[in-house]
Protein backbone atom coordinates (compact mmCIF):
# COMPACT_ATOMS: atom_id res chain seq x y z
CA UNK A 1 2.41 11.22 5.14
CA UNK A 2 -0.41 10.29 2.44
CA UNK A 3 2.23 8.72 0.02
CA UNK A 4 3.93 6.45 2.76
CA UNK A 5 0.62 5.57 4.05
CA UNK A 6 -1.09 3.93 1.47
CA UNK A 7 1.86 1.93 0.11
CA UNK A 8 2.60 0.86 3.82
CA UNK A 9 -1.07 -0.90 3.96
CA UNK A 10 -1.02 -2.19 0.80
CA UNK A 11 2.46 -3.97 1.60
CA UNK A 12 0.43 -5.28 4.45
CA UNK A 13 -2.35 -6.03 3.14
CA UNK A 14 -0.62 -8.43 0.34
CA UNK A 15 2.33 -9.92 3.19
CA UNK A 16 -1.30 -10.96 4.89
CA UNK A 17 -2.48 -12.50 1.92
CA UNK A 18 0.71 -14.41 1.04
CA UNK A 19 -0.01 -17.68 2.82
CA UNK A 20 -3.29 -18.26 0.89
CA UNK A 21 -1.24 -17.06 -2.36
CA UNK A 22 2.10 -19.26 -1.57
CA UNK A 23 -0.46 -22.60 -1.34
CA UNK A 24 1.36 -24.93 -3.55
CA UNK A 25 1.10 -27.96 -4.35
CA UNK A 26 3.95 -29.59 -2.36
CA UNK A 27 3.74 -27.64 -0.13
CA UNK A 28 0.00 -29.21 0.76
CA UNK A 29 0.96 -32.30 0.04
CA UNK A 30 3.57 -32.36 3.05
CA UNK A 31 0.97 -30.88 5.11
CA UNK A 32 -1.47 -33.30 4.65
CA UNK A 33 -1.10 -37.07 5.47
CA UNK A 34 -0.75 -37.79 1.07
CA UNK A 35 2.79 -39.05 1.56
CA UNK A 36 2.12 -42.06 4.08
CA UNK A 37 0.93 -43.80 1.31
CA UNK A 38 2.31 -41.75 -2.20
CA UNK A 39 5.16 -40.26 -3.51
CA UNK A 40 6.29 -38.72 -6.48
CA UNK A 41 7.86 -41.40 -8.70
CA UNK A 42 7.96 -44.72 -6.24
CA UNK A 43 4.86 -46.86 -5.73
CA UNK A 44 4.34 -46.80 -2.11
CA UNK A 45 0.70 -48.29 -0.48
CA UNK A 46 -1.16 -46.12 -3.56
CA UNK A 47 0.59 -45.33 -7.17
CA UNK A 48 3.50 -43.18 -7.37
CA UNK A 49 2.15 -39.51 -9.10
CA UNK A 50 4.27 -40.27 -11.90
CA UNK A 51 1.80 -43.08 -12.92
CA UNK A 52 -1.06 -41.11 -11.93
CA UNK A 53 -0.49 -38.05 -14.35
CA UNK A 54 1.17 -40.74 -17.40
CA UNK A 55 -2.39 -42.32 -16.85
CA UNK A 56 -4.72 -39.20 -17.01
CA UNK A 57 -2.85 -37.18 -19.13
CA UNK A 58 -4.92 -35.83 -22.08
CA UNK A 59 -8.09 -36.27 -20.19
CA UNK A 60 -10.50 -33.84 -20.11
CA UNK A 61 -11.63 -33.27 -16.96
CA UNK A 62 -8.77 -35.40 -15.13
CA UNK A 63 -8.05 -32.46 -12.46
CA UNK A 64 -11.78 -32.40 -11.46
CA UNK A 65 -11.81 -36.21 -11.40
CA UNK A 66 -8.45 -36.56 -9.00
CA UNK A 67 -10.04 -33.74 -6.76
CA UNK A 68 -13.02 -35.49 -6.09
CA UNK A 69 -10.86 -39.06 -5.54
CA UNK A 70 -8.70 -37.11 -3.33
CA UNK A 71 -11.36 -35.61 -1.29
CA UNK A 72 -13.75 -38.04 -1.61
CA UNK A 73 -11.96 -40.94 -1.42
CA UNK A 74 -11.80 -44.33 -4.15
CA UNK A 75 -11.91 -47.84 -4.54
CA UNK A 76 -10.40 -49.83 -7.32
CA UNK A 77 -9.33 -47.32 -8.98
CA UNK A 78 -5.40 -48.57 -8.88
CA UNK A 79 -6.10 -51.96 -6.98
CA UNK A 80 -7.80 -53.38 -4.29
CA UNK A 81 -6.96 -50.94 -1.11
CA UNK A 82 -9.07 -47.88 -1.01
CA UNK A 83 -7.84 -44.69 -0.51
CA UNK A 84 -9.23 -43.13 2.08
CA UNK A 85 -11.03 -39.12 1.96
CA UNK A 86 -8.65 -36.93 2.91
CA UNK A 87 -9.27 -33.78 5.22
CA UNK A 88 -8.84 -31.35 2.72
CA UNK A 89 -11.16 -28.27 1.23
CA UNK A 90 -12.32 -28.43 -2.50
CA UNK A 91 -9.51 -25.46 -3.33
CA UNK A 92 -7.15 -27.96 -1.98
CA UNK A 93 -7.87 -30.88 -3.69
CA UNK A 94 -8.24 -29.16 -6.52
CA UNK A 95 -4.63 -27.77 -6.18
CA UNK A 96 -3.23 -31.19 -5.06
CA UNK A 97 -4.92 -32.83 -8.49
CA UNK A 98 -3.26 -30.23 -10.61
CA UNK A 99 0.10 -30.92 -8.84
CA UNK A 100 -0.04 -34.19 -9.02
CA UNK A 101 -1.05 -34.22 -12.57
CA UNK A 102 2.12 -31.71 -13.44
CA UNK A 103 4.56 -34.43 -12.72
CA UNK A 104 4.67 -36.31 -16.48
C-alpha cells in the first residue's frame, strides 16, 4: 500500500502545483488587459514587443526595468500616451518583461 501511496500524493501534489508552474508568458499576457493596446510585432496604441526587445536588447538590467514599467506604469517612454499600471504581481511582471523581451 506504502509504494502506491506515496507516489499517488506526490502526483498530486505536483498536478496542484502545475498552474503556478505552467505561468507563461503568453499565457499572462492574454489574461491580462496587455493586448488592448500591444501585440507582438504590430504597433497598436503602445509599441509592438518586437520593437520593445530590438530596443533593450543587450541591456543589463532591461527585464527589471520593463517589470517595473509594466507594473508601475510610464510616460514618454515610446511617445506621448502613458501606459497605464497594470494589475499584475511583481512575479508577473517580471515574467511578462522576460517574454516580451524573448521576441527579437
Amino acid at each position: 500500500m506504502k509504494k502506491i501511496l506515496i507516489p499517488m500524493l506526490a502526483l498530486g501534489g505536483a498536478l496542484a502545483l502545475q498552474p503556478a508552474l505552467a505561468q507563461d508568458g503568453e499565457a499572462l499576457f492574454k489574461s491580462k488587459p496587455c493586448a488592448a493596446c500591444h501585440s507582438i510585432d504590430a504597433k497598436l496604441v503602445g509599441p509592438a514587443f518586437k520593437e520593445v526587445a530590438a530596443k533593450y536588447d543587450g541591456q543589463d538590467g532591461a527585464a527589471d526595468l520593463l517589470a517595473g514599467h509594466i507594473k508601475n506604469g510610464s510616460q514618454g517612454v515610446w511617445g506621448p500616451i502613458p501606459m497605464p499600471p497594470n494589475p499584475v504581481t511583481e512575479e508577473e511582471a517580471k515574467i511578462l518583461a522576460e517574454w516580451v523581451l524573448s521576441h527579437k
